[in-house]
C-alpha atoms as a PDB file:
ATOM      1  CA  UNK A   1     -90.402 148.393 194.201  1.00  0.00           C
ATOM      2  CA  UNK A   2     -90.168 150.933 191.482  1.00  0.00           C
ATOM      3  CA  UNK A   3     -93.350 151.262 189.071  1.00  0.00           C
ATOM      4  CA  UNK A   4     -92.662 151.979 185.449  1.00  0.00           C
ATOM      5  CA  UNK A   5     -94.760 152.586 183.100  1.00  0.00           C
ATOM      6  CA  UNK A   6     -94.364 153.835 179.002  1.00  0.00           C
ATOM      7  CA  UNK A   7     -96.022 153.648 175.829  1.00  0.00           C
ATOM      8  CA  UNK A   8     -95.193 153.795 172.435  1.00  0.00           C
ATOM      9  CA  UNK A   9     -95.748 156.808 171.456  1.00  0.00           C
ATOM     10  CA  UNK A  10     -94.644 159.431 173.707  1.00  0.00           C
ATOM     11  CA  UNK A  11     -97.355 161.937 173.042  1.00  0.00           C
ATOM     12  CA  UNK A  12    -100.401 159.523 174.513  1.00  0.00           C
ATOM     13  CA  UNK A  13    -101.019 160.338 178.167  1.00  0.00           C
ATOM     14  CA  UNK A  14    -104.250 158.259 179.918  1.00  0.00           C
ATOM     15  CA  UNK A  15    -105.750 157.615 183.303  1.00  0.00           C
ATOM     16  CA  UNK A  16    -104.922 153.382 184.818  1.00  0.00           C
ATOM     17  CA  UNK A  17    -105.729 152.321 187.988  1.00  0.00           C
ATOM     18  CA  UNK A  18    -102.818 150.265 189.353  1.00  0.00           C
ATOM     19  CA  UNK A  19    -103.793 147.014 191.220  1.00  0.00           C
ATOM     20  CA  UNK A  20    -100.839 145.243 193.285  1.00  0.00           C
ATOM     21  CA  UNK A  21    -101.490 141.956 194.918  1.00  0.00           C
ATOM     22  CA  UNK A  22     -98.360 141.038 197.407  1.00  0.00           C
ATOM     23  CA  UNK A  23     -95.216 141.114 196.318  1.00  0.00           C
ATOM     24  CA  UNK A  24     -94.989 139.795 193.165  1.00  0.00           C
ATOM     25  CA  UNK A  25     -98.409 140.783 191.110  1.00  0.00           C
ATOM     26  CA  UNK A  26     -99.697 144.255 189.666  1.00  0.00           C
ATOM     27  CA  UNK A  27    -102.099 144.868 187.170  1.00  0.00           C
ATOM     28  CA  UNK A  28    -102.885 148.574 185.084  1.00  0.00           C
ATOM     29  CA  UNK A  29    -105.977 148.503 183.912  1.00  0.00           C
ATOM     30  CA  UNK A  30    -106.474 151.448 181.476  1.00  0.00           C
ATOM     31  CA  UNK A  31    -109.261 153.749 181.747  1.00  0.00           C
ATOM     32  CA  UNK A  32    -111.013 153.667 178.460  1.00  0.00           C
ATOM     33  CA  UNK A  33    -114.209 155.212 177.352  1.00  0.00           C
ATOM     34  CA  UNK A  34    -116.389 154.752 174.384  1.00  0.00           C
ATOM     35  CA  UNK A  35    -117.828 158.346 173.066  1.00  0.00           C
ATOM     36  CA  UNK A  36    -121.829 157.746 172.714  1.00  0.00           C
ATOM     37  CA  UNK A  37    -122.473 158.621 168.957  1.00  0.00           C
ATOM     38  CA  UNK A  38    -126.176 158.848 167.815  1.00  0.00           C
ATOM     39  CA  UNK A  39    -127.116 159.907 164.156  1.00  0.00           C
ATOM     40  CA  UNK A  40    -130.996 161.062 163.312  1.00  0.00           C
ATOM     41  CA  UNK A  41    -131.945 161.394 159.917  1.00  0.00           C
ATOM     42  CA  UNK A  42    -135.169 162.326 158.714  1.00  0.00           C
ATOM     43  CA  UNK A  43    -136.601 162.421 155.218  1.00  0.00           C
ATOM     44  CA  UNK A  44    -139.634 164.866 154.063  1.00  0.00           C
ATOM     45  CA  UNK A  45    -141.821 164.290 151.179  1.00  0.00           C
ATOM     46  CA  UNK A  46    -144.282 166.818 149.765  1.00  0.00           C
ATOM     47  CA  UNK A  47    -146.135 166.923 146.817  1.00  0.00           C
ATOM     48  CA  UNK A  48    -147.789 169.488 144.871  1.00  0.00           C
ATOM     49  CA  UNK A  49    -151.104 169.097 142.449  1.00  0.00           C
ATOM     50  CA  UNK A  50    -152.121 171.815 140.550  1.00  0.00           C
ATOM     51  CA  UNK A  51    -154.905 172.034 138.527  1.00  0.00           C
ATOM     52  CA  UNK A  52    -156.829 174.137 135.634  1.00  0.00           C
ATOM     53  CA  UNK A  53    -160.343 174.548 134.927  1.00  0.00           C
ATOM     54  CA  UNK A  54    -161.004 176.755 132.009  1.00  0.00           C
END
C-alpha cells in the first residue's frame, strides 16, 4: 500500500495522525489547535471638584 497525501495549496504543511484498520480502511485525522485569545479591558473614571471661597 502506498499512502498519499496533498492539499490544495502547496505551501500548508500540518501534523495528522494516520489510523489504518485492515486492509481496506485509513483515516488522517488532522492535528488542529485553537490559539486561546483573552482580551481585558478596563475603564477609569476620575473626577475633579474644585472649589473657591473668597
Amino acid at each position: 500500500m502506498i499512502l498519499v497525501v496533498t492539499t490544495y495549496n502547496a505551501e500548508q504543511t500540518g501534523a495528522f495522525k494516520v489510523t489504518v484498520y485492515g486492509p481496506e480502511k485509513a483515516i488522517l485525522t488532522p492535528y488542529t489547535t485553537i490559539p486561546l485569545t483573552t482580551t481585558s479591558t478596563s475603564t477609569a473614571t476620575t473626577s475633579t471638584t474644585k472649589s473657591r471661597i473668597g
